[in-house]
PDB file of N, CA and C in Angstrom:
ATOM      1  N   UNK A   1      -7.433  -8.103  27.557  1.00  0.00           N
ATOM      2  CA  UNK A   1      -6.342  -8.928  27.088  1.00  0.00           C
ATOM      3  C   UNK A   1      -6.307  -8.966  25.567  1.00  0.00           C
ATOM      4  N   UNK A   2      -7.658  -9.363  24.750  1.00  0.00           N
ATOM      5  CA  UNK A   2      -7.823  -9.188  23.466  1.00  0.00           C
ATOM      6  C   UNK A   2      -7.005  -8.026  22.837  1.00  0.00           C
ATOM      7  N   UNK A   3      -7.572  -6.932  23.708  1.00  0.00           N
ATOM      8  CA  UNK A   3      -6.656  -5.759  23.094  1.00  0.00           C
ATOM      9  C   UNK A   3      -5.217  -5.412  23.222  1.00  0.00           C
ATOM     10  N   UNK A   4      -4.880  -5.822  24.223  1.00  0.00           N
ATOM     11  CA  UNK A   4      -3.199  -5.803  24.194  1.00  0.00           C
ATOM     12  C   UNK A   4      -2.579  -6.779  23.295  1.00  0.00           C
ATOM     13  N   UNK A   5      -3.328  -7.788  23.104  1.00  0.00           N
ATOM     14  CA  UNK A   5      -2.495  -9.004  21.364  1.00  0.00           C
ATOM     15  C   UNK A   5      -2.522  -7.949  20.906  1.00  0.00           C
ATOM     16  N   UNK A   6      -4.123  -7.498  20.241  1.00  0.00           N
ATOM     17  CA  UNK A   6      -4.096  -6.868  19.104  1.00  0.00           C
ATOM     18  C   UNK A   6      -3.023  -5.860  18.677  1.00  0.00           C
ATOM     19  N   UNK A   7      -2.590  -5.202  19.808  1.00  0.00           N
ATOM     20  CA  UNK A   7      -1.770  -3.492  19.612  1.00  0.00           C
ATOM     21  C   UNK A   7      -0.810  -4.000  18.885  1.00  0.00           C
ATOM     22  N   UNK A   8       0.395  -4.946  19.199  1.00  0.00           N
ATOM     23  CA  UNK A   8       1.963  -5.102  18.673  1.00  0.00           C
ATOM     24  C   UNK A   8       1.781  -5.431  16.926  1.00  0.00           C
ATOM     25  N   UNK A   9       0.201  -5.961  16.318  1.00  0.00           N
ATOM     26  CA  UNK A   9      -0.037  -6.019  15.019  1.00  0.00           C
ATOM     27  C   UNK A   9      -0.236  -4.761  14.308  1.00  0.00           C
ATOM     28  N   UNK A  10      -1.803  -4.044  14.930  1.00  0.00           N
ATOM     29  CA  UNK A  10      -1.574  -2.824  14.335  1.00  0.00           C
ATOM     30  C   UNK A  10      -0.280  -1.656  14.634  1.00  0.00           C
ATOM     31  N   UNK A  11       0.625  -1.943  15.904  1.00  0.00           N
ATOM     32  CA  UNK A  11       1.552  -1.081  15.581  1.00  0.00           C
ATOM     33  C   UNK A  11       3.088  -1.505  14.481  1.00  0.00           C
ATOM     34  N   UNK A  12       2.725  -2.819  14.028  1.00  0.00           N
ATOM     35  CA  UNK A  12       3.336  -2.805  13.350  1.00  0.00           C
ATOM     36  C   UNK A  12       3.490  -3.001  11.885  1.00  0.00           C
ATOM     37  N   UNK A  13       2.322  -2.179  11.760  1.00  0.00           N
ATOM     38  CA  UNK A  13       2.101  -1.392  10.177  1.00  0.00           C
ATOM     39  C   UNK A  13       2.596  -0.840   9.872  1.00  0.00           C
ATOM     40  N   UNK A  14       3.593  -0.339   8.653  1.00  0.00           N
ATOM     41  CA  UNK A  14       3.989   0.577   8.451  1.00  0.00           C
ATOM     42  C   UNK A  14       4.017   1.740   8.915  1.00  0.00           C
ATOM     43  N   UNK A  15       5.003   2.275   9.376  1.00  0.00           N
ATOM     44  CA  UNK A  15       4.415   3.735   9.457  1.00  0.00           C
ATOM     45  C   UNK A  15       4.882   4.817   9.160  1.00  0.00           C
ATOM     46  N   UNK A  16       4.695   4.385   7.956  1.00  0.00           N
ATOM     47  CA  UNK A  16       4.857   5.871   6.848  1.00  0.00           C
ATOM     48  C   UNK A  16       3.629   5.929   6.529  1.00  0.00           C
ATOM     49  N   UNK A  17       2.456   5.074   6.917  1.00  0.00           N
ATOM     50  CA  UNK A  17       0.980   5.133   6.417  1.00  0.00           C
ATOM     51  C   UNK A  17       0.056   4.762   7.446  1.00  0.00           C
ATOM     52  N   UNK A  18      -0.499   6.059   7.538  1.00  0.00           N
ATOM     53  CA  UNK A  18      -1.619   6.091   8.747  1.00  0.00           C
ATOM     54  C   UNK A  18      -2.803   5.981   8.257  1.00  0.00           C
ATOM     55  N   UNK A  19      -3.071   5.360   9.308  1.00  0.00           N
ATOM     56  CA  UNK A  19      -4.555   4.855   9.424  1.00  0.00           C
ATOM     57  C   UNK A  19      -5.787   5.253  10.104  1.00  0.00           C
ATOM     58  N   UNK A  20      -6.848   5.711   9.983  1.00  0.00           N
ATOM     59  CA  UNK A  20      -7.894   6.108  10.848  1.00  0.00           C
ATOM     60  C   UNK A  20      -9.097   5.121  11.462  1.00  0.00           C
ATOM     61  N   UNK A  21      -8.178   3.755  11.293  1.00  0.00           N
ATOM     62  CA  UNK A  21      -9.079   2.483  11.869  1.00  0.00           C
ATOM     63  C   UNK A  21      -7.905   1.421  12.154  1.00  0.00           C
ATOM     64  N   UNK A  22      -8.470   0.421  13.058  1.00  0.00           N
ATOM     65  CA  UNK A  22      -7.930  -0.843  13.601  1.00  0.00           C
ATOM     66  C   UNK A  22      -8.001  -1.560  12.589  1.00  0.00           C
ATOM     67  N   UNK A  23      -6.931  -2.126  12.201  1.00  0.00           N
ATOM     68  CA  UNK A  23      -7.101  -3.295  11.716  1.00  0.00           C
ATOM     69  C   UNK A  23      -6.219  -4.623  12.563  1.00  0.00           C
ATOM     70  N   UNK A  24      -7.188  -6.172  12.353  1.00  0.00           N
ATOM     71  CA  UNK A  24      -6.359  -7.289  13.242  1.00  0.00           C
ATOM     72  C   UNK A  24      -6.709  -8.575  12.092  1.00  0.00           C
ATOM     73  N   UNK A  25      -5.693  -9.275  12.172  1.00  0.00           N
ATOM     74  CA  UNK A  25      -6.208 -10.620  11.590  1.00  0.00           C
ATOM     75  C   UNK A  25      -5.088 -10.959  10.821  1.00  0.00           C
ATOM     76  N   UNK A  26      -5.043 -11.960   9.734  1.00  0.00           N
ATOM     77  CA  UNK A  26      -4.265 -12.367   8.790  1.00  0.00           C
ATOM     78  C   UNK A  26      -3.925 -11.243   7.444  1.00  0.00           C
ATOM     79  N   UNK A  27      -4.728  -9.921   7.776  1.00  0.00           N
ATOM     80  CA  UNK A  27      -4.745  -8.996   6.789  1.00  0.00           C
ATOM     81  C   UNK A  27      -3.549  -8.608   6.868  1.00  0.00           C
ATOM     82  N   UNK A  28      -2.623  -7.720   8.387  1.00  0.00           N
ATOM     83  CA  UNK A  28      -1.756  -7.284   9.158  1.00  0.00           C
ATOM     84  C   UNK A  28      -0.458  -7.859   8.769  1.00  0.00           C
ATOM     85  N   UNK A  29      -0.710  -8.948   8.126  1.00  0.00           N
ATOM     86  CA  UNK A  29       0.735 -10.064   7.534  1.00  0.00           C
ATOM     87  C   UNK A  29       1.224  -9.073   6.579  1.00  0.00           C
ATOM     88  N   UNK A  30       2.384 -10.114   5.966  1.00  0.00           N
ATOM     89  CA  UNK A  30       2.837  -9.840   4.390  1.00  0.00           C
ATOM     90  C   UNK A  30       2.160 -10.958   4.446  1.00  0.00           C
ATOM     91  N   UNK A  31       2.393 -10.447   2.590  1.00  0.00           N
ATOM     92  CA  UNK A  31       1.511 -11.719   1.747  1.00  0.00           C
ATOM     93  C   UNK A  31       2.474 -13.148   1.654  1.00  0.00           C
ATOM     94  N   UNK A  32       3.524 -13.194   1.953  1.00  0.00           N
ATOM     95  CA  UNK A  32       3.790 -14.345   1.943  1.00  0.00           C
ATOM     96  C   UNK A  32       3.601 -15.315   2.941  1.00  0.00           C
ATOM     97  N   UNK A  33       3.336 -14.879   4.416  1.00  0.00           N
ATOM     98  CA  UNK A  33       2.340 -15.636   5.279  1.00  0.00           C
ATOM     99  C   UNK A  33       0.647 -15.528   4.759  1.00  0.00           C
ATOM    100  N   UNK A  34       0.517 -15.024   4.177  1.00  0.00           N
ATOM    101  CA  UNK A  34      -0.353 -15.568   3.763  1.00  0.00           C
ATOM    102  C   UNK A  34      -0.804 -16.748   2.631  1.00  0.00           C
ATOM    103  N   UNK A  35       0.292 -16.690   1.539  1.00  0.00           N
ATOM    104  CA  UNK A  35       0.649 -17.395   1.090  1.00  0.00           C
ATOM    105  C   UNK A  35       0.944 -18.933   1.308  1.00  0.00           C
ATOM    106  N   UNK A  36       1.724 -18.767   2.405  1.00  0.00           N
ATOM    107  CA  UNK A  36       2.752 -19.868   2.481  1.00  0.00           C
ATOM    108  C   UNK A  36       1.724 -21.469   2.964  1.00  0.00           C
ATOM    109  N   UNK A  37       0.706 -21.397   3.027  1.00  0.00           N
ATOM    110  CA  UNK A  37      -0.216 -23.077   3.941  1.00  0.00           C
ATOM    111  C   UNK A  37      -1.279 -22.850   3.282  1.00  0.00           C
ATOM    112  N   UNK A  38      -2.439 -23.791   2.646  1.00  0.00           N
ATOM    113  CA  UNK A  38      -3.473 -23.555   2.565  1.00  0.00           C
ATOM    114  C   UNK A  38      -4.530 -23.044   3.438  1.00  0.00           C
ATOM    115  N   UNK A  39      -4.074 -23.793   4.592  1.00  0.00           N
ATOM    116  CA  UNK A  39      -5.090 -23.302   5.621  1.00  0.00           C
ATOM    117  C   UNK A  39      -4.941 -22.019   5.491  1.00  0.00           C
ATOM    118  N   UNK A  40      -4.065 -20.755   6.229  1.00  0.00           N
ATOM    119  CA  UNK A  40      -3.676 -19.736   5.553  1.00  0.00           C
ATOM    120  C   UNK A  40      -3.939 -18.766   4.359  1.00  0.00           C
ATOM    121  N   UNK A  41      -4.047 -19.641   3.435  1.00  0.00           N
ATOM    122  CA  UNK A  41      -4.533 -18.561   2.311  1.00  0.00           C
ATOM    123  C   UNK A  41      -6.524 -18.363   1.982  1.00  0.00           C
ATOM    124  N   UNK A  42      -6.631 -19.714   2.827  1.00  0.00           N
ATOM    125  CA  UNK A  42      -8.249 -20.111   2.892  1.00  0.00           C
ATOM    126  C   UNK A  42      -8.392 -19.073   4.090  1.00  0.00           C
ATOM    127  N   UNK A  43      -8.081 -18.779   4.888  1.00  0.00           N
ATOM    128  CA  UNK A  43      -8.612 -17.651   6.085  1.00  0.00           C
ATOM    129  C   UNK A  43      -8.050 -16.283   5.073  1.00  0.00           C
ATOM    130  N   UNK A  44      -6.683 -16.204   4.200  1.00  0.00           N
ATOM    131  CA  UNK A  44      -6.458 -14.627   4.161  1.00  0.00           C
ATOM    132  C   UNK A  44      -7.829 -14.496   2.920  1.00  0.00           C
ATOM    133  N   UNK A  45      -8.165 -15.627   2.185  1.00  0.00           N
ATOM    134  CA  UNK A  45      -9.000 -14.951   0.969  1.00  0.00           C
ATOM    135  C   UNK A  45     -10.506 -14.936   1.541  1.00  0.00           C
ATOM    136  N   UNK A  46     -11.353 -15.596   2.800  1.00  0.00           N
ATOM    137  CA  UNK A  46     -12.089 -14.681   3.413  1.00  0.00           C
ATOM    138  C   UNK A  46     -12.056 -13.173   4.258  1.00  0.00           C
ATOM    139  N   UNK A  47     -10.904 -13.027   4.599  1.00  0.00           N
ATOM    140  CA  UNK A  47     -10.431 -11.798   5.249  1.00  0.00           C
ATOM    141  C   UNK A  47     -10.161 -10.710   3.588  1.00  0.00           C
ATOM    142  N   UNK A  48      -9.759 -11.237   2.892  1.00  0.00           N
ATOM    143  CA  UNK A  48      -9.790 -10.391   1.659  1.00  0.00           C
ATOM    144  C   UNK A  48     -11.229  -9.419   1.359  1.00  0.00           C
ATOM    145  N   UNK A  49     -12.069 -10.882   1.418  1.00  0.00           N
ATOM    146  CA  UNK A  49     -13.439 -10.470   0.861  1.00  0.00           C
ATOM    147  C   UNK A  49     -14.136  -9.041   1.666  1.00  0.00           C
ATOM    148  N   UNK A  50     -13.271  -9.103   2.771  1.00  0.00           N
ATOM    149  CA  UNK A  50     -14.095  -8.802   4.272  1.00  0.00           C
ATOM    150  C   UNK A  50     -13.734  -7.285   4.372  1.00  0.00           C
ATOM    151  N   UNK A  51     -12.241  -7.130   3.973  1.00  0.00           N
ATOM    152  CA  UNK A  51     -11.658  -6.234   3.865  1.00  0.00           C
ATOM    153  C   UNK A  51     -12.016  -4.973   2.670  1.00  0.00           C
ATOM    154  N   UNK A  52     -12.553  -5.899   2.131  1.00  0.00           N
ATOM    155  CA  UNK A  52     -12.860  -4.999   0.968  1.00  0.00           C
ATOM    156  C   UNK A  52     -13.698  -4.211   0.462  1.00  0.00           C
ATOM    157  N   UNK A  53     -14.804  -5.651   1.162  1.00  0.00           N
ATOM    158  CA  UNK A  53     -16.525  -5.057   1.787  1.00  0.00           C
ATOM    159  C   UNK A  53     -16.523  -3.856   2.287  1.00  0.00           C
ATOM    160  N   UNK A  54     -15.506  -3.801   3.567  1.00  0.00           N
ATOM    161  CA  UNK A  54     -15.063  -2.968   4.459  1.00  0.00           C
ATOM    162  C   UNK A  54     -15.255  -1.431   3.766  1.00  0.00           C
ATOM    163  N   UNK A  55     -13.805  -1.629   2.576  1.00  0.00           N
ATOM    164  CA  UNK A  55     -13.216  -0.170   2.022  1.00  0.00           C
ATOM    165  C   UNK A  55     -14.514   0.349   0.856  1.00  0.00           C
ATOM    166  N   UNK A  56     -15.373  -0.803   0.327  1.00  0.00           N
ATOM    167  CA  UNK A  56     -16.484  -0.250  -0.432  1.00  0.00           C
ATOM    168  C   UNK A  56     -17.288   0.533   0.708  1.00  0.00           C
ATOM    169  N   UNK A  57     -17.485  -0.092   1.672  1.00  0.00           N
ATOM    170  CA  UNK A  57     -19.179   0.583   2.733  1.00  0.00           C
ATOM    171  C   UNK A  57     -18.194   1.870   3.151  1.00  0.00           C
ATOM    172  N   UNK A  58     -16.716   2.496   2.909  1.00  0.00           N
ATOM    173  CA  UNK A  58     -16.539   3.655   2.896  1.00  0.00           C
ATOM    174  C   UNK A  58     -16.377   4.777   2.005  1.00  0.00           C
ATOM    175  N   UNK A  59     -16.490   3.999   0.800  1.00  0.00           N
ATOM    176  CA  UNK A  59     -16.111   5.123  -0.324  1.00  0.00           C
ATOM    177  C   UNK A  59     -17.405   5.653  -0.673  1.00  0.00           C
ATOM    178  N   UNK A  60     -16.888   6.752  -1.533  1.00  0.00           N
ATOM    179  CA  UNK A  60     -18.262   7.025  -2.759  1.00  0.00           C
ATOM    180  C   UNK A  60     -19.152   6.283  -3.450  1.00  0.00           C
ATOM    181  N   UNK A  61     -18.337   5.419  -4.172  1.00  0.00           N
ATOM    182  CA  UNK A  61     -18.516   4.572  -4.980  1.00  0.00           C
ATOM    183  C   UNK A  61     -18.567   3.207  -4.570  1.00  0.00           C
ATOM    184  N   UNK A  62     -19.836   2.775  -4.072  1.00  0.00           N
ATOM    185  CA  UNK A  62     -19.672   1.951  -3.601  1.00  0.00           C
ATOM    186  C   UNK A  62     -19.670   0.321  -3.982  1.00  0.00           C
ATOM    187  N   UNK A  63     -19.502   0.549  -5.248  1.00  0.00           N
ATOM    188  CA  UNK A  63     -19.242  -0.844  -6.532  1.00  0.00           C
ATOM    189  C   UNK A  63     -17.719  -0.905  -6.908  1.00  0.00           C
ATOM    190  N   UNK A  64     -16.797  -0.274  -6.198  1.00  0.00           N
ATOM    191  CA  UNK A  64     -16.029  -1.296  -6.878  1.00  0.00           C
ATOM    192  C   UNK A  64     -15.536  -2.441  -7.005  1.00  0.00           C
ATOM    193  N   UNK A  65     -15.044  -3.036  -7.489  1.00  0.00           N
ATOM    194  CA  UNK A  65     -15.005  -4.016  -8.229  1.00  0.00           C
ATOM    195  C   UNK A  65     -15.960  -5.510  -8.410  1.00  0.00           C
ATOM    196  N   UNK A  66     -17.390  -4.351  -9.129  1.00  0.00           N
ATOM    197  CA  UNK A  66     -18.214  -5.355  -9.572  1.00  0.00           C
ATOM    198  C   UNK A  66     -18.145  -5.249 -10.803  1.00  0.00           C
ATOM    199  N   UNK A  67     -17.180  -5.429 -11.118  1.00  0.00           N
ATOM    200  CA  UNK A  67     -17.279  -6.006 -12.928  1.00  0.00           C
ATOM    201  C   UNK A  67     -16.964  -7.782 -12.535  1.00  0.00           C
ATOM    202  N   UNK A  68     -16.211  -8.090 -11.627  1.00  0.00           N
ATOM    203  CA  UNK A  68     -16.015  -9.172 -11.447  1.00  0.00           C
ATOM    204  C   UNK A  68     -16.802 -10.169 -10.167  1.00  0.00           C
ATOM    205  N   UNK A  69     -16.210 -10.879  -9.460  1.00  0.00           N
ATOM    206  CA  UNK A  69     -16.734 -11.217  -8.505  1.00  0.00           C
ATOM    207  C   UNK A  69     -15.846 -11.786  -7.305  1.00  0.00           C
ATOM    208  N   UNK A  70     -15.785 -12.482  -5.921  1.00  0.00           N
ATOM    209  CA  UNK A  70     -15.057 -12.434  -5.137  1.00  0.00           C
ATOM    210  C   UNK A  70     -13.942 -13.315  -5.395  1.00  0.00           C
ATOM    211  N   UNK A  71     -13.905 -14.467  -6.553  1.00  0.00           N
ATOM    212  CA  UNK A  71     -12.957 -15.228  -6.823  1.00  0.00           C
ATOM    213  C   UNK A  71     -11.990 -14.170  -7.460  1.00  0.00           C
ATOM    214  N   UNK A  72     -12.294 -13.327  -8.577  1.00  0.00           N
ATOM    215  CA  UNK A  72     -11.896 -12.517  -9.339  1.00  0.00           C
ATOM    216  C   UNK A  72     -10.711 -11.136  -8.568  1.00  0.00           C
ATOM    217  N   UNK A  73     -11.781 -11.050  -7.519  1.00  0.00           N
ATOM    218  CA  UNK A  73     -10.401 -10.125  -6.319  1.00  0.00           C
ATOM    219  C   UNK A  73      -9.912 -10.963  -6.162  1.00  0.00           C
ATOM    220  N   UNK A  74      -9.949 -11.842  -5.268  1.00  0.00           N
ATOM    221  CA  UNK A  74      -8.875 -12.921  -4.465  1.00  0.00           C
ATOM    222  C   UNK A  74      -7.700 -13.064  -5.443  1.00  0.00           C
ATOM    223  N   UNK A  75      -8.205 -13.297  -7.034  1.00  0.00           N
ATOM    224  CA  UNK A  75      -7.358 -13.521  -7.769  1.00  0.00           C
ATOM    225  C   UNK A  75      -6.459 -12.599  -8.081  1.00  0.00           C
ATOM    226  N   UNK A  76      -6.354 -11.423  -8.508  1.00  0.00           N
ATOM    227  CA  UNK A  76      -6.014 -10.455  -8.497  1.00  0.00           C
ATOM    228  C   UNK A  76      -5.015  -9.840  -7.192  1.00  0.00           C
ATOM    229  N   UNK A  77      -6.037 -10.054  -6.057  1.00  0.00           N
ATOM    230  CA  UNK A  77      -4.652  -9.786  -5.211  1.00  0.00           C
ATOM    231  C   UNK A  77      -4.273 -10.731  -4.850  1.00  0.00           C
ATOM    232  N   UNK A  78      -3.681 -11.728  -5.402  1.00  0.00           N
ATOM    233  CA  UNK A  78      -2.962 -13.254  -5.168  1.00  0.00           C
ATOM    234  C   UNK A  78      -2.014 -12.969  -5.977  1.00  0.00           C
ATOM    235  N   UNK A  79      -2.118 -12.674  -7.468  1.00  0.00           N
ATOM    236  CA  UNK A  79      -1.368 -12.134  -8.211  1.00  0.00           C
ATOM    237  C   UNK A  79      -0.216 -10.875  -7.910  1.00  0.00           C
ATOM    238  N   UNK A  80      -0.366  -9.824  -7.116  1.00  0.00           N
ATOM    239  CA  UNK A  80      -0.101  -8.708  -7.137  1.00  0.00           C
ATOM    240  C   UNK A  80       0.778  -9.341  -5.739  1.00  0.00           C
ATOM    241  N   UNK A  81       0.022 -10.613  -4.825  1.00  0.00           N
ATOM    242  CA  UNK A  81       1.239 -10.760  -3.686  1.00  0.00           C
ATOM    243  C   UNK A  81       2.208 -11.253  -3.702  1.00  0.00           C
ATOM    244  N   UNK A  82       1.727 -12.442  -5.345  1.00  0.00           N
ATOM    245  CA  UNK A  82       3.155 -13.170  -6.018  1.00  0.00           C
ATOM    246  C   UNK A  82       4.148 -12.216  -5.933  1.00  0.00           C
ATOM    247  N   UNK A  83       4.192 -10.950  -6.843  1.00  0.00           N
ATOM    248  CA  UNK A  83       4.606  -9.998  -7.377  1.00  0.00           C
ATOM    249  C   UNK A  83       5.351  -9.261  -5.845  1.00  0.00           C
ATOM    250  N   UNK A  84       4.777  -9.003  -4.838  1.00  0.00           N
ATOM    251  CA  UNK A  84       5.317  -8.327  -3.905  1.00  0.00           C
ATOM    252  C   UNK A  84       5.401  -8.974  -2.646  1.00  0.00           C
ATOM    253  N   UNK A  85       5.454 -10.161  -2.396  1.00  0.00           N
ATOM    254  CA  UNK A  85       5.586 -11.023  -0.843  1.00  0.00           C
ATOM    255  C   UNK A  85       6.148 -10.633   0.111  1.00  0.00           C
ATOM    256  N   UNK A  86       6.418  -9.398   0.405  1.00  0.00           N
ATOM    257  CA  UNK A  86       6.647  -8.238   1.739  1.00  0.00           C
ATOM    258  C   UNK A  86       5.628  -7.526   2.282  1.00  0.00           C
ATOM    259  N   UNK A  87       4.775  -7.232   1.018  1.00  0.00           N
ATOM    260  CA  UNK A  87       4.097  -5.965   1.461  1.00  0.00           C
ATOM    261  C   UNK A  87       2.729  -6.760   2.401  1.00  0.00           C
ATOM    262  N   UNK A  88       1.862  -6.036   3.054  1.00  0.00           N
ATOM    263  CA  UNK A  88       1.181  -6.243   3.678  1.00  0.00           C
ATOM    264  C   UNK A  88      -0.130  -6.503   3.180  1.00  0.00           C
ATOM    265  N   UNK A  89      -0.943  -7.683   3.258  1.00  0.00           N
ATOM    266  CA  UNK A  89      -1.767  -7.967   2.609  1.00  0.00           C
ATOM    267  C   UNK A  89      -2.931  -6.803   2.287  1.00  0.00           C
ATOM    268  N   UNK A  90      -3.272  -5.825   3.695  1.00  0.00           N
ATOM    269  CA  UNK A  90      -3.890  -5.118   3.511  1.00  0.00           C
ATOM    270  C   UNK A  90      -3.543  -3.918   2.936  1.00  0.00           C
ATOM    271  N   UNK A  91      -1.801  -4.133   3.078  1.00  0.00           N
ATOM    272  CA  UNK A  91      -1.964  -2.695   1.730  1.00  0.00           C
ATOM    273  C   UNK A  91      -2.026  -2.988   0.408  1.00  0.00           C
ATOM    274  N   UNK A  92      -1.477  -4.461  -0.192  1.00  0.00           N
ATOM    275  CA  UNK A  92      -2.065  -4.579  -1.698  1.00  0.00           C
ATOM    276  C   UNK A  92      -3.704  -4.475  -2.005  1.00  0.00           C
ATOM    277  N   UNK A  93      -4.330  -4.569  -1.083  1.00  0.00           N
ATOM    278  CA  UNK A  93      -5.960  -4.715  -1.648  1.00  0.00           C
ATOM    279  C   UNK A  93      -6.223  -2.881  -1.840  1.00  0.00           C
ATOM    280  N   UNK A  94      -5.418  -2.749  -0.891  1.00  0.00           N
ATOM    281  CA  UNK A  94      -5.998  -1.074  -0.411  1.00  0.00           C
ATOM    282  C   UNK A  94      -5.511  -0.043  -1.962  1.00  0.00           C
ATOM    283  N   UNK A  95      -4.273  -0.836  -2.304  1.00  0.00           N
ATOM    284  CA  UNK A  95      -3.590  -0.307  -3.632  1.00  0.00           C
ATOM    285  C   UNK A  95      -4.378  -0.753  -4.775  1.00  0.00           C
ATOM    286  N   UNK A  96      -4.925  -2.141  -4.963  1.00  0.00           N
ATOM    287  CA  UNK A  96      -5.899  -2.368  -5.790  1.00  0.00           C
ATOM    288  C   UNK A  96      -7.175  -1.630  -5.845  1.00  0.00           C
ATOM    289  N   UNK A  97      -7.662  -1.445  -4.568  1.00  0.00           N
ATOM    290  CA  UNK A  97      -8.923  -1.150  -4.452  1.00  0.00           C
ATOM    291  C   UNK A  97      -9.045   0.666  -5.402  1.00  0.00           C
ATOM    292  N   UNK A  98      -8.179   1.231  -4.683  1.00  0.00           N
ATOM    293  CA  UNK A  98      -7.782   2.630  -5.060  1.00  0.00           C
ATOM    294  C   UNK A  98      -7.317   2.705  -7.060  1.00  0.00           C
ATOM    295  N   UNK A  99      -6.933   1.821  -6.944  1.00  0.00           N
ATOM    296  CA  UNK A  99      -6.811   1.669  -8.378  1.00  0.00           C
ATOM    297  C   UNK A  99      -7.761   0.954  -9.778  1.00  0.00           C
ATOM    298  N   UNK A 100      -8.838   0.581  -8.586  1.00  0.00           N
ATOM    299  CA  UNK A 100     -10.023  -0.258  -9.472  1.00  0.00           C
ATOM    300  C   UNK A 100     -11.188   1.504  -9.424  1.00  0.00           C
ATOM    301  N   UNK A 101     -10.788   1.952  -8.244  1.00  0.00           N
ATOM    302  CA  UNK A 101     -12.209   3.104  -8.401  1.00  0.00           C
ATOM    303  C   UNK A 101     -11.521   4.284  -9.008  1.00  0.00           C
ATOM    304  N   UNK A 102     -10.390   4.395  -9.490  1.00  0.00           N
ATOM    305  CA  UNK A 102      -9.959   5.334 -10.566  1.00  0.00           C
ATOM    306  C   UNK A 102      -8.805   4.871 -11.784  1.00  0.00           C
ATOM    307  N   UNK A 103      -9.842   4.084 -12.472  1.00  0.00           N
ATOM    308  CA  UNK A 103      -9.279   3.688 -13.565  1.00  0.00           C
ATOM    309  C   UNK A 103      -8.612   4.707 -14.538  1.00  0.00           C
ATOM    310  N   UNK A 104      -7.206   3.942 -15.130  1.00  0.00           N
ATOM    311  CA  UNK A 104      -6.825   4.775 -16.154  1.00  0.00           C
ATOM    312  C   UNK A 104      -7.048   5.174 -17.031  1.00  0.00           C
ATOM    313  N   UNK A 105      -7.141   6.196 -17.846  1.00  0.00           N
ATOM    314  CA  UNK A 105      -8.629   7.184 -18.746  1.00  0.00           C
ATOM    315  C   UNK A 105      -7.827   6.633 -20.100  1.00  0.00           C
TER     316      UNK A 105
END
């Protein structure tokens, strides 16, 4: 049963952008449900942290973004959801993330 909720979220990710993993949770939103209640933004900015953990334990590089710390993401992509309150929470981190491990020269 778990898995049949889950499907109608991940299938409705974009899909012009594939994925080679499940994702479920408050990530799957736009950012403006995430936004919109405290309760809400207190579950999306642990799911942030979680998510991110996530995309480090797959890359090369597995520091990014330790120049700062987990308030410092949250902040950052809080900022970037002001900025875009459609897009999907997990693709602004995924756009940050990609853009913190190849900084502009």
């Amino acid at each position: 049963m778990a898995v049949a909720a889950a499907m109608p979220v991940v299938l409705g990710v974009s899909q012009a952008q594939a994925y080679d993993y499940m994702a479920v949770g408050i990530g799957t939103m736009p950012c403006k449900y995430w936004l919109s209640t405290p309760q809400l933004e207190g579950e999306g900015n642990t799911w942030i942290l979680g998510w991110w953990t996530g995309l480090d334990s797959r890359n090369d590089n597995h520091w990014v973004g330790s120049s700062t710390d987990g308030n410092g993401i949250i902040l950052v992509v809080k900022k970037e959801c002001q900025n875009n309150p459609n897009k999907l929470l997990m693709n602004v981190i995924a756009d940050l993330f990609k853009k913190w491990n190849h900084p502009p020269k």
